[in-house]
C-alpha atoms as a PDB file:
ATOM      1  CA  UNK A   1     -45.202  77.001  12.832  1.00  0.00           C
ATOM      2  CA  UNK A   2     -45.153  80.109  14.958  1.00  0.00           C
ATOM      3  CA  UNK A   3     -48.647  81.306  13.982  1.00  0.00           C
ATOM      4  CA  UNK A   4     -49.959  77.998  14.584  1.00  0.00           C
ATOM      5  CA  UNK A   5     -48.405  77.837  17.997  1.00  0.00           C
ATOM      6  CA  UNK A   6     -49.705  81.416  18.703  1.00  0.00           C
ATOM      7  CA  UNK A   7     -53.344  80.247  17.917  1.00  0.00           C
ATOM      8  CA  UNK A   8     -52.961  77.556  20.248  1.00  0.00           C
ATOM      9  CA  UNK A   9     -51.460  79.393  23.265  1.00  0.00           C
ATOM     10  CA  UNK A  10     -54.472  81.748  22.603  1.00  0.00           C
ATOM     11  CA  UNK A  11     -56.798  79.223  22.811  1.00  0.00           C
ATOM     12  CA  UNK A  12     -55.210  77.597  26.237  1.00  0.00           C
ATOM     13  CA  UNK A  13     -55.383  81.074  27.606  1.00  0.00           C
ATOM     14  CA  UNK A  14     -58.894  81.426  26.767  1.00  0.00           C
ATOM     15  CA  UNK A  15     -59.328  78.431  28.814  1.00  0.00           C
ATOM     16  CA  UNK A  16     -57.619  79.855  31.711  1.00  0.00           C
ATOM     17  CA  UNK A  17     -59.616  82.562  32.122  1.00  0.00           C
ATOM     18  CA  UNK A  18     -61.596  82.250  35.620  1.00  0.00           C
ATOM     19  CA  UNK A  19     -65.195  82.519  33.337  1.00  0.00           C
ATOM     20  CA  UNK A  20     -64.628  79.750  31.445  1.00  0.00           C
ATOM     21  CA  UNK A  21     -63.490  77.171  34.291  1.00  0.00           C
ATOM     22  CA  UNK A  22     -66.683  75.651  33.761  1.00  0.00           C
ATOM     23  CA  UNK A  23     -65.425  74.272  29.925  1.00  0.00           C
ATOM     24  CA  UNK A  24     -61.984  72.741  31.811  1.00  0.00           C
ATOM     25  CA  UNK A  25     -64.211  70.844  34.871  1.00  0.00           C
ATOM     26  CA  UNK A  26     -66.910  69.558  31.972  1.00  0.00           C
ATOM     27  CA  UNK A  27     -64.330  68.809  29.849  1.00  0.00           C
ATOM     28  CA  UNK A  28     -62.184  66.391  32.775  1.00  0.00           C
ATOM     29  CA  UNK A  29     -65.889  64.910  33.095  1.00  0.00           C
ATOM     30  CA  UNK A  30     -65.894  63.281  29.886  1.00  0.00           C
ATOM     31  CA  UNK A  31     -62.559  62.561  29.543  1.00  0.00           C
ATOM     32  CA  UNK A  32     -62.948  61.201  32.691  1.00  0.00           C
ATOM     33  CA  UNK A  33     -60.411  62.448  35.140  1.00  0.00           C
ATOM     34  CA  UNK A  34     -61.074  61.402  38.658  1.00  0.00           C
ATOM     35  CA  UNK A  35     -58.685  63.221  40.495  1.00  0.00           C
ATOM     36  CA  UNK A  36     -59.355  66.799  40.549  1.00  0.00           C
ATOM     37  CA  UNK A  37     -55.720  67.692  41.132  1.00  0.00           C
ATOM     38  CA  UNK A  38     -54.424  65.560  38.231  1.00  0.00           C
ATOM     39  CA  UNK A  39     -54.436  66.633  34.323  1.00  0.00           C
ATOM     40  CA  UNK A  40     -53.803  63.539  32.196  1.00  0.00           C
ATOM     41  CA  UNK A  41     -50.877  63.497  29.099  1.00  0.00           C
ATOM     42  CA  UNK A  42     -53.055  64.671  26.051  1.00  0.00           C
ATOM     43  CA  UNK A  43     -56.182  66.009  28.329  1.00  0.00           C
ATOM     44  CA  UNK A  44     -55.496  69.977  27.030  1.00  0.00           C
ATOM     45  CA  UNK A  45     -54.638  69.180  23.586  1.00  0.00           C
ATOM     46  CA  UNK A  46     -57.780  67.095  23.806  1.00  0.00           C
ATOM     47  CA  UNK A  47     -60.073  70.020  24.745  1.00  0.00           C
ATOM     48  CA  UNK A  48     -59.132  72.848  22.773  1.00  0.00           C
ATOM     49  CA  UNK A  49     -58.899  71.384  19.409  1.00  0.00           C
ATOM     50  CA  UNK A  50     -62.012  68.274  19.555  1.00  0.00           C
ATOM     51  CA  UNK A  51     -64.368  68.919  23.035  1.00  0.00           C
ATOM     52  CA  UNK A  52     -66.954  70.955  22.100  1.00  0.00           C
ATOM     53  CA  UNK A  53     -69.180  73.058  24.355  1.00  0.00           C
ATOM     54  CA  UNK A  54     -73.090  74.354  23.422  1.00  0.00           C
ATOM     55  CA  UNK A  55     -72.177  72.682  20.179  1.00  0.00           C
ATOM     56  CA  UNK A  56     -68.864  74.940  19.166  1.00  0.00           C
ATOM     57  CA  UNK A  57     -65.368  73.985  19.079  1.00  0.00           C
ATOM     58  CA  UNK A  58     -62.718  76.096  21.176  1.00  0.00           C
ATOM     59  CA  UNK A  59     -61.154  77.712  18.094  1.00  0.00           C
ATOM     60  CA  UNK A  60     -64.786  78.743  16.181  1.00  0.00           C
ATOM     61  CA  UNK A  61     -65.568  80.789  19.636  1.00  0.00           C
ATOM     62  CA  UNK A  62     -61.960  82.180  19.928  1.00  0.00           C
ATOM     63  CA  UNK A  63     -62.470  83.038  16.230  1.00  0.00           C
ATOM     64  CA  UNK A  64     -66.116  85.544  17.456  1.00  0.00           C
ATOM     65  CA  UNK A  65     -63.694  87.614  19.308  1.00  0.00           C
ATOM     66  CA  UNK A  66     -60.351  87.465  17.144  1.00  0.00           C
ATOM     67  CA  UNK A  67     -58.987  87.510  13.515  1.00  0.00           C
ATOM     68  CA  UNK A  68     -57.629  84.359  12.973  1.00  0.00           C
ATOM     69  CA  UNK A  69     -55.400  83.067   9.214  1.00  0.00           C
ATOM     70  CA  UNK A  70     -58.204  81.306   6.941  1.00  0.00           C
ATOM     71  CA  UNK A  71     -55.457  79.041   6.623  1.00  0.00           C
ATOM     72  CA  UNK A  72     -54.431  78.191  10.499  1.00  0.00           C
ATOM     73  CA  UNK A  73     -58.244  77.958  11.019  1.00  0.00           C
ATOM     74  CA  UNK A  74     -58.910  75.062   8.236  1.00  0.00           C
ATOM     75  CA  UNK A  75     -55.783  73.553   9.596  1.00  0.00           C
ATOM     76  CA  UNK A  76     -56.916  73.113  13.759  1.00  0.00           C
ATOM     77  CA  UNK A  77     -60.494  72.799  12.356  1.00  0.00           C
ATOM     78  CA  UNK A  78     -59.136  69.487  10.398  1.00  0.00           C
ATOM     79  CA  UNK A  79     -56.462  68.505  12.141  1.00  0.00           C
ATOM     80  CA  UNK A  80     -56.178  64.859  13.015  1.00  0.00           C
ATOM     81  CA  UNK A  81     -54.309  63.063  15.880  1.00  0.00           C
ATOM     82  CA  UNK A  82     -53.727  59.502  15.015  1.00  0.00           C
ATOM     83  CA  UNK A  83     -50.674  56.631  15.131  1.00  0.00           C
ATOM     84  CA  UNK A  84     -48.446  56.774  12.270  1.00  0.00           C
ATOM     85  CA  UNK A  85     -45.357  55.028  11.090  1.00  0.00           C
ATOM     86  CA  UNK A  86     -42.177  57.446   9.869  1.00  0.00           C
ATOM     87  CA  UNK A  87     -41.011  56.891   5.945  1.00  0.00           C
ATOM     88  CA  UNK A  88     -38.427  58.829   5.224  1.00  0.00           C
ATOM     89  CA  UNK A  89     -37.083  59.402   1.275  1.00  0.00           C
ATOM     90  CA  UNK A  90     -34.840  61.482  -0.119  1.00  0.00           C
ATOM     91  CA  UNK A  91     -36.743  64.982  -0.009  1.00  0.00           C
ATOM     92  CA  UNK A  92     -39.742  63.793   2.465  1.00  0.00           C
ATOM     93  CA  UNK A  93     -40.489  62.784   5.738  1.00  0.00           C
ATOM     94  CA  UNK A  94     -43.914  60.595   4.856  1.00  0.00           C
ATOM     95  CA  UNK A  95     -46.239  59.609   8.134  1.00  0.00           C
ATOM     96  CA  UNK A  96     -48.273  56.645   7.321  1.00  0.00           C
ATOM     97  CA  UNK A  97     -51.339  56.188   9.239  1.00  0.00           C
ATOM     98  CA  UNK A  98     -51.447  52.740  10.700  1.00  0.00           C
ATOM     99  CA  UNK A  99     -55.788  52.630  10.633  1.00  0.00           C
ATOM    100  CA  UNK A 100     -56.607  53.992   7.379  1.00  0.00           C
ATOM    101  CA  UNK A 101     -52.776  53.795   5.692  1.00  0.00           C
ATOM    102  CA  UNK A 102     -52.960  56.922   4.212  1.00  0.00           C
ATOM    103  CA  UNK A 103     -50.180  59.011   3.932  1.00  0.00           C
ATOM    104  CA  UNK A 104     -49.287  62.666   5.317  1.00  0.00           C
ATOM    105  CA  UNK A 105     -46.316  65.004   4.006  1.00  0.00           C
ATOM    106  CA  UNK A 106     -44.154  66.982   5.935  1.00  0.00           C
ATOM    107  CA  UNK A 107     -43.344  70.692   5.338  1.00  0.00           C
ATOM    108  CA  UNK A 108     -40.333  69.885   7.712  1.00  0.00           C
ATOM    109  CA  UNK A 109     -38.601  67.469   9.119  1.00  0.00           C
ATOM    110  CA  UNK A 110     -38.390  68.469  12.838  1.00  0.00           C
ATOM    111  CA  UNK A 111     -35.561  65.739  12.797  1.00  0.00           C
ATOM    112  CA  UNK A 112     -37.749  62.600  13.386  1.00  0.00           C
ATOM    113  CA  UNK A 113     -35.720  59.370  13.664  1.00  0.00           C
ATOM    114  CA  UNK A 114     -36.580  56.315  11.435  1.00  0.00           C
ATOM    115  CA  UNK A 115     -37.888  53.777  13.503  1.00  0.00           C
ATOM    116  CA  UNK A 116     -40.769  53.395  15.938  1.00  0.00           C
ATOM    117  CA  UNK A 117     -44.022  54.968  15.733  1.00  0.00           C
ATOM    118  CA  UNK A 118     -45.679  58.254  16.280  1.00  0.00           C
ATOM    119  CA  UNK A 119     -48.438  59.272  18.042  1.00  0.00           C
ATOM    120  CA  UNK A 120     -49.274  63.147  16.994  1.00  0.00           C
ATOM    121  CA  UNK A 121     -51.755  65.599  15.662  1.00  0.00           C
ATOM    122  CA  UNK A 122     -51.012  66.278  12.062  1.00  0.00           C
ATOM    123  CA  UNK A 123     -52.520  69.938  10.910  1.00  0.00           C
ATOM    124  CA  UNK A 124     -52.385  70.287   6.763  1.00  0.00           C
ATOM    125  CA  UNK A 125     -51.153  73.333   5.812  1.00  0.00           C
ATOM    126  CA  UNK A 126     -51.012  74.507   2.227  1.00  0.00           C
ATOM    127  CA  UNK A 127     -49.531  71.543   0.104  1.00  0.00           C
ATOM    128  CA  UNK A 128     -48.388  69.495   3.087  1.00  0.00           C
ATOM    129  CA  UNK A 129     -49.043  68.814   6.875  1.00  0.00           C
ATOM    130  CA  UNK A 130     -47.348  70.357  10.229  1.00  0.00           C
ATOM    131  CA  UNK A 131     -46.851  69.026  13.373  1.00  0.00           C
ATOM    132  CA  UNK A 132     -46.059  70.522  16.856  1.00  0.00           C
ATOM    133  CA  UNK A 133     -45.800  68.024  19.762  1.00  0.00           C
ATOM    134  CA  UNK A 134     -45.504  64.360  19.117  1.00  0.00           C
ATOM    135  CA  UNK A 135     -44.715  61.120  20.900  1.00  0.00           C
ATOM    136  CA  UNK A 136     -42.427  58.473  19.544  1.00  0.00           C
ATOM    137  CA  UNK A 137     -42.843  54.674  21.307  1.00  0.00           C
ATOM    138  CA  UNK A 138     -41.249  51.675  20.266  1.00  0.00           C
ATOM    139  CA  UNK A 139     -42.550  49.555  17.702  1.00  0.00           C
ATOM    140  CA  UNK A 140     -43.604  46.674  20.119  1.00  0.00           C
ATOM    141  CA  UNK A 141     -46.725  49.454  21.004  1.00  0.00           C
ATOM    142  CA  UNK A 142     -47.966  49.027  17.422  1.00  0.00           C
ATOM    143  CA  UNK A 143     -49.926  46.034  17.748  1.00  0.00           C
ATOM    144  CA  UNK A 144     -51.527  47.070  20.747  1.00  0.00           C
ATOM    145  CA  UNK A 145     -52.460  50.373  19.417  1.00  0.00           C
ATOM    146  CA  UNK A 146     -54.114  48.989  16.245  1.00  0.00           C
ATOM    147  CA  UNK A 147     -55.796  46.363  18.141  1.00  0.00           C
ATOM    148  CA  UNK A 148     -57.277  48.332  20.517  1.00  0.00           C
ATOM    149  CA  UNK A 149     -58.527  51.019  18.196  1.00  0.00           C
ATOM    150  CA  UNK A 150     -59.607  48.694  15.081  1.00  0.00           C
ATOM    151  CA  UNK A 151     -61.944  46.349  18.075  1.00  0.00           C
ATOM    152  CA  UNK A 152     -63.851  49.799  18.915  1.00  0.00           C
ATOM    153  CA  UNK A 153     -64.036  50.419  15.250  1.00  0.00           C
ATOM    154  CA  UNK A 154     -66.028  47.410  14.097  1.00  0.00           C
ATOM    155  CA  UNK A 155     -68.080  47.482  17.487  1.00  0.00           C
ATOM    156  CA  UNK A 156     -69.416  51.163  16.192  1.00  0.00           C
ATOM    157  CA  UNK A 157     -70.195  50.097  12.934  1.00  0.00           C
ATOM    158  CA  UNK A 158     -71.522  46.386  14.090  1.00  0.00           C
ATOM    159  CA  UNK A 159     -73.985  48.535  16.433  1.00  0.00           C
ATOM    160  CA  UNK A 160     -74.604  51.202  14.201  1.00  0.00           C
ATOM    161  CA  UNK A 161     -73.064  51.946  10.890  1.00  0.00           C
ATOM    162  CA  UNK A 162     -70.285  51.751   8.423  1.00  0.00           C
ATOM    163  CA  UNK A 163     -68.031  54.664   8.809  1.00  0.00           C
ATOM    164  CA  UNK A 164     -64.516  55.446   7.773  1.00  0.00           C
ATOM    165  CA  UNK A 165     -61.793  54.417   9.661  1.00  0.00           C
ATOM    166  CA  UNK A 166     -60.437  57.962   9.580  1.00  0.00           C
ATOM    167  CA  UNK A 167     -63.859  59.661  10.073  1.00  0.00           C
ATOM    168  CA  UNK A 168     -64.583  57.413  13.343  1.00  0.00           C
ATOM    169  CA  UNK A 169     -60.826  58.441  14.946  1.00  0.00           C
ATOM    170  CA  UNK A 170     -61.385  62.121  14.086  1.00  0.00           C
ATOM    171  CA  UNK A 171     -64.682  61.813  15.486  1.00  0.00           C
ATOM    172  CA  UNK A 172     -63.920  59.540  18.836  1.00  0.00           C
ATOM    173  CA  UNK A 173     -60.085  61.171  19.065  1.00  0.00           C
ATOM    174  CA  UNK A 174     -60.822  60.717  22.997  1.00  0.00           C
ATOM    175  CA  UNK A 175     -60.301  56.737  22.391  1.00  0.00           C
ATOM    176  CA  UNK A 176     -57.061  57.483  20.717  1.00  0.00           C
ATOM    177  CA  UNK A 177     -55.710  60.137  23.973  1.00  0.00           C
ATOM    178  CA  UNK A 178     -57.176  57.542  26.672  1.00  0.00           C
ATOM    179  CA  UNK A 179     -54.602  55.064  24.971  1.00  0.00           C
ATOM    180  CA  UNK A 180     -51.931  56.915  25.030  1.00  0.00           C
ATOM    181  CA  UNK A 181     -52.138  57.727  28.731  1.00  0.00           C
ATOM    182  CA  UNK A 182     -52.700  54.223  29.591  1.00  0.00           C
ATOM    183  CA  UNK A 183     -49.467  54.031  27.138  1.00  0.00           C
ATOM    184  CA  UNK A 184     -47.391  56.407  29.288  1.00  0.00           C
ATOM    185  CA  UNK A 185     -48.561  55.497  32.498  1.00  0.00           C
ATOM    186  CA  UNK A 186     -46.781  52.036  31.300  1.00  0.00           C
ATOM    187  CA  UNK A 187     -43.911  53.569  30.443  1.00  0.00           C
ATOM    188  CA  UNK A 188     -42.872  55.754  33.618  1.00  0.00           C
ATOM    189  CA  UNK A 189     -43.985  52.777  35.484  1.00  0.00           C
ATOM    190  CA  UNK A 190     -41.278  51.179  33.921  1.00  0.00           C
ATOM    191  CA  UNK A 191     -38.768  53.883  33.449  1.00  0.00           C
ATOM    192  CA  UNK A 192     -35.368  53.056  35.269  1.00  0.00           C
ATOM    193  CA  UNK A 193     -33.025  55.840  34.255  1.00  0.00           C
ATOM    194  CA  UNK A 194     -34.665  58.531  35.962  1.00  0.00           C
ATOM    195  CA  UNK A 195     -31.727  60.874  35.132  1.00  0.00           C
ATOM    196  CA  UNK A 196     -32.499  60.738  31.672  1.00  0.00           C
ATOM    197  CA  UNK A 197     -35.525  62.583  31.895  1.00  0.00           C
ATOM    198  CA  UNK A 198     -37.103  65.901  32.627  1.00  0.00           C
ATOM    199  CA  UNK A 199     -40.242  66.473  34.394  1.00  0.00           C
ATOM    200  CA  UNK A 200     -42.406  69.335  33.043  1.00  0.00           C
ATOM    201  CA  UNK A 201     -45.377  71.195  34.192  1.00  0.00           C
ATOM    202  CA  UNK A 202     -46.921  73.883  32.363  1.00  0.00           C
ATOM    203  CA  UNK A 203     -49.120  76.897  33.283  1.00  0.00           C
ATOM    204  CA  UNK A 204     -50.821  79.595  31.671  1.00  0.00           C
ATOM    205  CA  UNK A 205     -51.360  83.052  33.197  1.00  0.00           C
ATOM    206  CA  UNK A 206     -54.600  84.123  33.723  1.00  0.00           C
ATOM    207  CA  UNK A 207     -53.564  87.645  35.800  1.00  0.00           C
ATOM    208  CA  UNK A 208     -50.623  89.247  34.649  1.00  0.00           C
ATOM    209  CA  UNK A 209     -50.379  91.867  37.043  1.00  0.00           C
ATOM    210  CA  UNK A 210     -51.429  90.229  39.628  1.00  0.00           C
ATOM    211  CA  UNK A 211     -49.005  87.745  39.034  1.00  0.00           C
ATOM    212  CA  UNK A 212     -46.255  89.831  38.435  1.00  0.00           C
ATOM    213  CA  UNK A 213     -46.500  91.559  41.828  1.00  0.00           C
ATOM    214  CA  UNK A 214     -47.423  88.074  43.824  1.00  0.00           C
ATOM    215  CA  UNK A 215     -43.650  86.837  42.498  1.00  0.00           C
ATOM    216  CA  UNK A 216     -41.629  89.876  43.235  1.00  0.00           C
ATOM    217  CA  UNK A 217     -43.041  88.845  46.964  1.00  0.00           C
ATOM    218  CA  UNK A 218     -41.788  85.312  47.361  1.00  0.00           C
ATOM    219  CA  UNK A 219     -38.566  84.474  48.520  1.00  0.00           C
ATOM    220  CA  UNK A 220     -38.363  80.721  47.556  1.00  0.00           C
ATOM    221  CA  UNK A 221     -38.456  82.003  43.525  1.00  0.00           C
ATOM    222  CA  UNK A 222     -35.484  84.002  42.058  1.00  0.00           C
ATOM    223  CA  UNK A 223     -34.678  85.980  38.750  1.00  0.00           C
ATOM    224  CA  UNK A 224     -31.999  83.905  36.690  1.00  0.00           C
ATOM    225  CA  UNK A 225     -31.911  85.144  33.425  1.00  0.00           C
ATOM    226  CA  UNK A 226     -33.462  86.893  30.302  1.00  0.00           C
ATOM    227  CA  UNK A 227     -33.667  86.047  27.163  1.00  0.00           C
ATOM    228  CA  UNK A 228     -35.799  87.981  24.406  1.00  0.00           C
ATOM    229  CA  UNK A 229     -39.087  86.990  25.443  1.00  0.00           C
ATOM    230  CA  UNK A 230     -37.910  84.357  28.088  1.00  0.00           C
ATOM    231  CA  UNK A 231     -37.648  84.982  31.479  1.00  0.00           C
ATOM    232  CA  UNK A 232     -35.745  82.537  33.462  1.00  0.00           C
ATOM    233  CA  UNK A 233     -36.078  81.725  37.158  1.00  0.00           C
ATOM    234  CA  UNK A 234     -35.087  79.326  40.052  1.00  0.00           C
ATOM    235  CA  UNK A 235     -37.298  78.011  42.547  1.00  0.00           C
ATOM    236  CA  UNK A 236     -36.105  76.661  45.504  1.00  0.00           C
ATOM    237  CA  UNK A 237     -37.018  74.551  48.221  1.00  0.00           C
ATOM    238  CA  UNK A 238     -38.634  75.770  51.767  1.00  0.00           C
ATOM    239  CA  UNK A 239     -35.242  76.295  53.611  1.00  0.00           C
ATOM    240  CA  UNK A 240     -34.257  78.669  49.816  1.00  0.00           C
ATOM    241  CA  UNK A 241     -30.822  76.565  49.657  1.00  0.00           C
ATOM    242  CA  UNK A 242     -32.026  73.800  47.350  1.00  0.00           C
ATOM    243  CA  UNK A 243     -33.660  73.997  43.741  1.00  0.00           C
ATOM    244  CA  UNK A 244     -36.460  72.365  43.067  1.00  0.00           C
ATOM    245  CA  UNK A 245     -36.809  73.688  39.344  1.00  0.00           C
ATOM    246  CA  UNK A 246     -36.159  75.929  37.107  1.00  0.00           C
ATOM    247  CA  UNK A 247     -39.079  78.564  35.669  1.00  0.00           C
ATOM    248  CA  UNK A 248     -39.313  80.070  32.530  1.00  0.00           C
ATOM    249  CA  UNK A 249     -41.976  82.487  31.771  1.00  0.00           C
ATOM    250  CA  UNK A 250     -42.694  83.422  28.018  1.00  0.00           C
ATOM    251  CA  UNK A 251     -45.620  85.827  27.668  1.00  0.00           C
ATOM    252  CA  UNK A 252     -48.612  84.162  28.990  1.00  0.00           C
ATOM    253  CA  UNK A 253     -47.323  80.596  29.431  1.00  0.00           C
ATOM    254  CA  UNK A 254     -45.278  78.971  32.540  1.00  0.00           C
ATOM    255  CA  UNK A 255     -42.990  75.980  32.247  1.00  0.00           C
ATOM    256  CA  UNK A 256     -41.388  74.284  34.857  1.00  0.00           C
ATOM    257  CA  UNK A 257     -39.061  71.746  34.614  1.00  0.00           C
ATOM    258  CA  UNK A 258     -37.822  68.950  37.363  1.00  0.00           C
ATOM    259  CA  UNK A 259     -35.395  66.417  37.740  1.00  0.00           C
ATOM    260  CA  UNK A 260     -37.953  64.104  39.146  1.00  0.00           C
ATOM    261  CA  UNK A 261     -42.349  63.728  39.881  1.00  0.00           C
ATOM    262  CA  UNK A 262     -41.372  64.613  43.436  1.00  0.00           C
ATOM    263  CA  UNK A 263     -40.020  68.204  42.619  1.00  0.00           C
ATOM    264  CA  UNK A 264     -42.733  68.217  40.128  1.00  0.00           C
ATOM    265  CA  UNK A 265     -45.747  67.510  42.300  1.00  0.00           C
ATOM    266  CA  UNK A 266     -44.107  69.912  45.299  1.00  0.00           C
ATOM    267  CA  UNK A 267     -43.748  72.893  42.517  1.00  0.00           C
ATOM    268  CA  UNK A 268     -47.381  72.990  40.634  1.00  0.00           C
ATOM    269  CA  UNK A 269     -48.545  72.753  44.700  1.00  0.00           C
ATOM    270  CA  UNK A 270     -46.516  75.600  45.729  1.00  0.00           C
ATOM    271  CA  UNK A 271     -47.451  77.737  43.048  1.00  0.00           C
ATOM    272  CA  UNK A 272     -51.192  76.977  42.863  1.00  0.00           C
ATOM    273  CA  UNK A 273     -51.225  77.853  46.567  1.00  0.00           C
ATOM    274  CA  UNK A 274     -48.837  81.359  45.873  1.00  0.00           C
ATOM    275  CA  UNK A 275     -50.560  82.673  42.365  1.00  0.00           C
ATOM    276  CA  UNK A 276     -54.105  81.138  43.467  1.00  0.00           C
ATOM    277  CA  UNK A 277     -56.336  82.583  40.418  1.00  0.00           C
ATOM    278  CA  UNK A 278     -54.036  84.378  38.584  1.00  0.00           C
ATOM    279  CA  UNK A 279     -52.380  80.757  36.774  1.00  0.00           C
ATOM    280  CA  UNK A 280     -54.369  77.719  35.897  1.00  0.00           C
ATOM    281  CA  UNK A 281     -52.317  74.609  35.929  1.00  0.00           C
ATOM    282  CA  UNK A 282     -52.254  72.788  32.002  1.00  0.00           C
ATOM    283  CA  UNK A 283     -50.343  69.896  31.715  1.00  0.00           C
ATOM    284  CA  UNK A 284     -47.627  67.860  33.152  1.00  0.00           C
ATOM    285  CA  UNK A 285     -45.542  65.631  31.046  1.00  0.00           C
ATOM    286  CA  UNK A 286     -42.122  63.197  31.312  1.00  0.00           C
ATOM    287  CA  UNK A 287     -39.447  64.586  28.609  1.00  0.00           C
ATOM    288  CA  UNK A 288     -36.756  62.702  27.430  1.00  0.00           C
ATOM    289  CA  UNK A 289     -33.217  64.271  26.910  1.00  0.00           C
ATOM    290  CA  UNK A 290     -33.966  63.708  22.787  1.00  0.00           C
ATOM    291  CA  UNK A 291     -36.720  65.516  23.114  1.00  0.00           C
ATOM    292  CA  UNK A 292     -35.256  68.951  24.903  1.00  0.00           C
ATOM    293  CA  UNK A 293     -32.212  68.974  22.787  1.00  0.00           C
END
């Protein structure tokens, strides 16, 4: 899990980097982000591992420059991101996809509840399949999902031809992430019980240095804590007596987390306008308290 992790913080950080900006604004082209402030649920995860650019994938041009495990590589390169329902036996956790019902194995369990459906990116690995972030919705979603997805399926291969169900999602994943923000978008719209969720923005560091001396400067973010490779800070509003968030910083990667979009929005502003080039701005995202404990 941790090398897999490792080779995807590496690839978000080649991203950053102020040369390649030009991948991140074609990239919100065809995923087609309007605003160019906002960065949709699922946009990065989107990018790095299916958006290709001059006809290579992220990973094969991280790869040129960097030794990368034979076996992490096959796993991103065939990774697939699809809707699944849990079965759980004695000794497995089994994800059955709902399009093409075939099943995935677990190496762990990551302590998924029965129930529901998932929307995540399995990556096999050796004799089974890992998974990093996922999304659990209710099982009212599941007819909608399959709908949805199965009506572009058979107008592809009406127009041109037969393909398999999995083969079409792995190749048009972006149908699968533009569902799943119309999904979310539903579901804050609806959320009630604000309190029970956390707001979280994450950044990646382009500038180390640069960065390290801009936030030694500013008065409205102070050291907290430290932890291993975890550094923890507060940052507070303009009058330095309320906190907006707190910030923890683990090597190259920023997370912020709020107790509402407000704080949110005000943070990721206050820090693009502070860092300016030295972070690039990933991904915000609404957390439930299951998911951070």
């Amino acid at each position: 899990m941790e090398g897999l992790n490792e080779v995807l913080d590496e690839m978000l950080f080649f991203l950053s980097k102020k040369e390649n900006g030009f991948i991140i604004n074609s990239g919100r082209e065809e995923f087609g982000v309007k605003d160019e402030f906002s960065v949709p649920k699922g946009f990065f995860e989107w990018l790095v591992h299916d958006y290709k650019i001059n006809d290579k994938y992220i990973l094969d041009i991280l790869k040129e420059n960097k030794e990368i495990d034979p076996e992490l590589y096959k796993g991103i390169k065939d990774s697939y991101i699809s809707v699944f329902d849990i079965i759980k036996t004695k000794n497995n956790v089994i994800l059955k996809d709902i399009f093409s019902g075939n099943d995935f194995k677990l190496l762990e369990d990551l302590n998924i509840d029965d129930g529901g459906i998932l929307l995540t990116r399995v990556y096999p690995y050796k004799d089974g399949y890992l998974l990093l972030e996922n999304q659990s919705y209710s099982e009212s979603f599941k007819t909608t999902f399959k709908k949805s997805i199965l009506e572009k399926y058979n107008e592809y291969c009406a127009v041109y031809e037969p393909m398999d169900i999995e083969e079409f999602i792995k190749s048009k994943s972006l149908l699968v992430y533009k569902f799943y923000e119309v999904v979310e978008n539903v579901i804050e719209a609806d959320q009630d019980q604000e309190d029970l969720y956390v707001y979280q923005g994450t950044f990646m560091i382009q500038d180390m240095d640069k960065f390290n001396n801009i936030i030694k400067g500013l008065d409205y973010i102070k050291f907290d804590d430290e932890y291993e490779s975890e550094r923890i800070y507060k940052v507070y509003d303009d009058s330095a007596t309320s906190i907006l968030a707190e910030m923890v910083i683990t090597l190259k990667k920023i997370e912020i987390e709020c107790s509402s979009k407000d704080y949110l929005d005000a943070v990721c502003q206050m820090l693009d306008e502070s860092f300016a080039n030295s972070i690039v701005h990933v991904k915000n995202e609404v957390l439930s308290i299951d998911d951070i404990l």
